[in-house]
C-alpha atoms as a PDB file:
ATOM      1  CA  UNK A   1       9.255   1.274   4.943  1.00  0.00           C
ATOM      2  CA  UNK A   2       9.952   1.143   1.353  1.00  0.00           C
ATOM      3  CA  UNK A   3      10.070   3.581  -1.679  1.00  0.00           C
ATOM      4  CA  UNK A   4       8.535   1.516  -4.262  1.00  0.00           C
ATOM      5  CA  UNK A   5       8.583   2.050  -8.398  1.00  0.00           C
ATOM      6  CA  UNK A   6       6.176   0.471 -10.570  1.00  0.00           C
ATOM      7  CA  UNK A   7       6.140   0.059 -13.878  1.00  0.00           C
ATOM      8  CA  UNK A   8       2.597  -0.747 -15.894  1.00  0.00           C
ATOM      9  CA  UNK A   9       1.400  -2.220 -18.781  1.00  0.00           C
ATOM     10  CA  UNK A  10      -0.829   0.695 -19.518  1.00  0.00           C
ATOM     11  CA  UNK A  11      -0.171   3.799 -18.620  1.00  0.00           C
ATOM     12  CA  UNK A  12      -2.174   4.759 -15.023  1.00  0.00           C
ATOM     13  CA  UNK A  13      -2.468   8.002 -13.121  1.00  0.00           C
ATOM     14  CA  UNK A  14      -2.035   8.698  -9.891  1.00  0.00           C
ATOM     15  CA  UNK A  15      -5.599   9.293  -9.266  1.00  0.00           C
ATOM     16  CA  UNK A  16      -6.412   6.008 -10.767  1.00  0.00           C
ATOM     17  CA  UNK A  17      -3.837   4.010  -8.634  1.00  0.00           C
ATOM     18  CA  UNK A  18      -5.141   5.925  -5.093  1.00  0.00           C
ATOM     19  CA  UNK A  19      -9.107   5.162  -6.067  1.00  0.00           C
ATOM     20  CA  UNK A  20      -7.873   1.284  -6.429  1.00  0.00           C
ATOM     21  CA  UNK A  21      -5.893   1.929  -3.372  1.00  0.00           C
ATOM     22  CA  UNK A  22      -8.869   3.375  -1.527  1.00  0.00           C
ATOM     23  CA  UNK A  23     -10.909   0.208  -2.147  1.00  0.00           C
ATOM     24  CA  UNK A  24      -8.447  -2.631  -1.349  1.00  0.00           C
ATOM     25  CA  UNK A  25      -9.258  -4.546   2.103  1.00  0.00           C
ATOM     26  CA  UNK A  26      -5.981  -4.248   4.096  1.00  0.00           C
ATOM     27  CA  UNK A  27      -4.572  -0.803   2.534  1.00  0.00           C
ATOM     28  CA  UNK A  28      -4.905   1.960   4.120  1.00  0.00           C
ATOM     29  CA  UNK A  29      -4.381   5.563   1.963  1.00  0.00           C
ATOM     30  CA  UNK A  30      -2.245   8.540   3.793  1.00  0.00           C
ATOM     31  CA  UNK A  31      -1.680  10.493   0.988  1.00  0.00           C
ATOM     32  CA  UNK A  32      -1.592  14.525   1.056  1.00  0.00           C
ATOM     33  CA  UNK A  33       1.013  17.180  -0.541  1.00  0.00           C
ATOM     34  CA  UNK A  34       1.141  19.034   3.157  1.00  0.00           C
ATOM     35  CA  UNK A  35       3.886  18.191   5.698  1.00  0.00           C
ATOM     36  CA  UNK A  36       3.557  14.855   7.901  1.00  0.00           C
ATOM     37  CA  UNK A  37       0.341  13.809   5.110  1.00  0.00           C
ATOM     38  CA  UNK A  38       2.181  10.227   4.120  1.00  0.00           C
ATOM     39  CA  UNK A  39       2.549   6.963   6.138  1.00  0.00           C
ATOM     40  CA  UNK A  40       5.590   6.940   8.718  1.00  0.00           C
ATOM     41  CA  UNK A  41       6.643   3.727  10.529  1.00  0.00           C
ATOM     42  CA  UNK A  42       6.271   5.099  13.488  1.00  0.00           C
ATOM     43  CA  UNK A  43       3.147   7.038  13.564  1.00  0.00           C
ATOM     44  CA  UNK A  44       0.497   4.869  11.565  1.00  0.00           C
ATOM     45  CA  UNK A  45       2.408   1.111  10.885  1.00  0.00           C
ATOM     46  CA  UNK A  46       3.881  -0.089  14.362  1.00  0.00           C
ATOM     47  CA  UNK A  47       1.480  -2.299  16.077  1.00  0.00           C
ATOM     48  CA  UNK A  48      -0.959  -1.962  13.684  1.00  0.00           C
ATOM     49  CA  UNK A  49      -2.732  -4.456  10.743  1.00  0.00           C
ATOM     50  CA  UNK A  50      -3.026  -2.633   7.670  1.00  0.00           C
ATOM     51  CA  UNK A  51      -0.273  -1.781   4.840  1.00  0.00           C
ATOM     52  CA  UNK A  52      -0.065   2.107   4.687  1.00  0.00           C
ATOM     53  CA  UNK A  53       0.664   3.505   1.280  1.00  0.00           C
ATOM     54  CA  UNK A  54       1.403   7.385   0.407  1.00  0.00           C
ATOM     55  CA  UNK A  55       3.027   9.460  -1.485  1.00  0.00           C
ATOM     56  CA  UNK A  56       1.346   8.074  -4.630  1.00  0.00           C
ATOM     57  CA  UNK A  57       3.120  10.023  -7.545  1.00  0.00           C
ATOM     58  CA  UNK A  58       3.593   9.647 -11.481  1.00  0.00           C
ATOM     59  CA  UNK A  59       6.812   9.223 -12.239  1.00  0.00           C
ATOM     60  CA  UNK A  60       8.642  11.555 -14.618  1.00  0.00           C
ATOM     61  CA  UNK A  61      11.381   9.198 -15.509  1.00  0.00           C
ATOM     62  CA  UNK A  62       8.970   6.624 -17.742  1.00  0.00           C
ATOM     63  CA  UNK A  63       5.721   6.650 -19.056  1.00  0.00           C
ATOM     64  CA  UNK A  64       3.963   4.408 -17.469  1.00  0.00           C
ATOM     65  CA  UNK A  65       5.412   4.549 -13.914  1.00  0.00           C
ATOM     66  CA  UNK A  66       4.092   5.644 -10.809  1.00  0.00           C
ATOM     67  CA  UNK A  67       6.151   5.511  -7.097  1.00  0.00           C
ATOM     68  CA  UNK A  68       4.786   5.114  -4.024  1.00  0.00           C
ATOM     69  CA  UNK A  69       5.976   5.298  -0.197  1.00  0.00           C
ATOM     70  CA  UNK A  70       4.971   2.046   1.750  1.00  0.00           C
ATOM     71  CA  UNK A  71       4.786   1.413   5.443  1.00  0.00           C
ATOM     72  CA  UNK A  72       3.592  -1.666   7.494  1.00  0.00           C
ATOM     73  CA  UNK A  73       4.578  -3.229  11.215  1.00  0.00           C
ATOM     74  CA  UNK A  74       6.778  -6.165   9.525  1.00  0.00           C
ATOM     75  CA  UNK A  75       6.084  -8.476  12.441  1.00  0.00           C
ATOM     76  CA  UNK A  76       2.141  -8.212  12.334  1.00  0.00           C
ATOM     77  CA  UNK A  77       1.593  -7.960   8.512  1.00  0.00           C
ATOM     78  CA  UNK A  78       4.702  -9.614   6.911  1.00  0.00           C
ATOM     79  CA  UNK A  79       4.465 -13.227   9.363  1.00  0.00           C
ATOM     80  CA  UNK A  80       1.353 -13.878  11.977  1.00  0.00           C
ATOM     81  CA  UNK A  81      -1.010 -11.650   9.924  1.00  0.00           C
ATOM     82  CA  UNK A  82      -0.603 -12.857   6.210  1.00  0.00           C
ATOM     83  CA  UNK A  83      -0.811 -16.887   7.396  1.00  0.00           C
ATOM     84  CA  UNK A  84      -4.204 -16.029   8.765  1.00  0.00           C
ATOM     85  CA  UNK A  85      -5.852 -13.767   6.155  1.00  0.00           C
ATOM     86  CA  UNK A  86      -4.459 -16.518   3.877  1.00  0.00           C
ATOM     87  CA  UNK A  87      -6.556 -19.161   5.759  1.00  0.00           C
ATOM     88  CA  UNK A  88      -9.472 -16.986   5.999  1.00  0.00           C
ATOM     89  CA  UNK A  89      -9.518 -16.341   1.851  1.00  0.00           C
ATOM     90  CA  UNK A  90      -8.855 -20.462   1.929  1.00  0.00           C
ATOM     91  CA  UNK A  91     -11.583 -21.568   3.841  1.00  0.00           C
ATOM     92  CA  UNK A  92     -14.064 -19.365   2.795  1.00  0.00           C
ATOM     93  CA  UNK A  93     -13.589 -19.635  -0.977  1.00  0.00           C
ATOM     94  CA  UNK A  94     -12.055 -23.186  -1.260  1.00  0.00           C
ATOM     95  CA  UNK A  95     -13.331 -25.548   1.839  1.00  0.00           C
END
């Protein structure tokens, strides 16, 4: 899990960053204001594929930032996972 800060060259909205969100292969969007509406370890990441973003929020602090809340299972998606969607993207675009 990881509370993540970005800073852009433009300024984005929130609503901007969650349609992009919405239409990126491997992201999935939890993202609600209610209680348990944002991505926990434990009840959407663990054993599963797909990054889980939520919380999606302009920040206050500067301009043109915008924080999000980021869950994945670090064993599937961060080793076995990536190698093979790399060699997927590889061999269909480049061999």
């Amino acid at each position: 899990s990881e509370a993540v800060h970005i800073e852009t060259k433009r300024k984005i909205s929130a609503r901007e960053v969650v349609e992009l969100m919405r239409n990126s292969p491997g992201i999935e969007l939890v993202d609600g204001t209610e209680t348990g509406q944002y991505p926990t370890a434990v009840t959407e990441a663990s054993g599963n594929d797909p990054v889980f973003v939520g919380r999606v929020r302009e920040d206050i602090s500067h301009s043109h930032g915008i924080n999000l809340w980021i869950v994945a299972d670090n064993i599937r998606k961060g080793a076995a996972l990536n190698s093979v969607q790399i060699a997927e993207i590889l061999a269909k675009n480049y061999l």
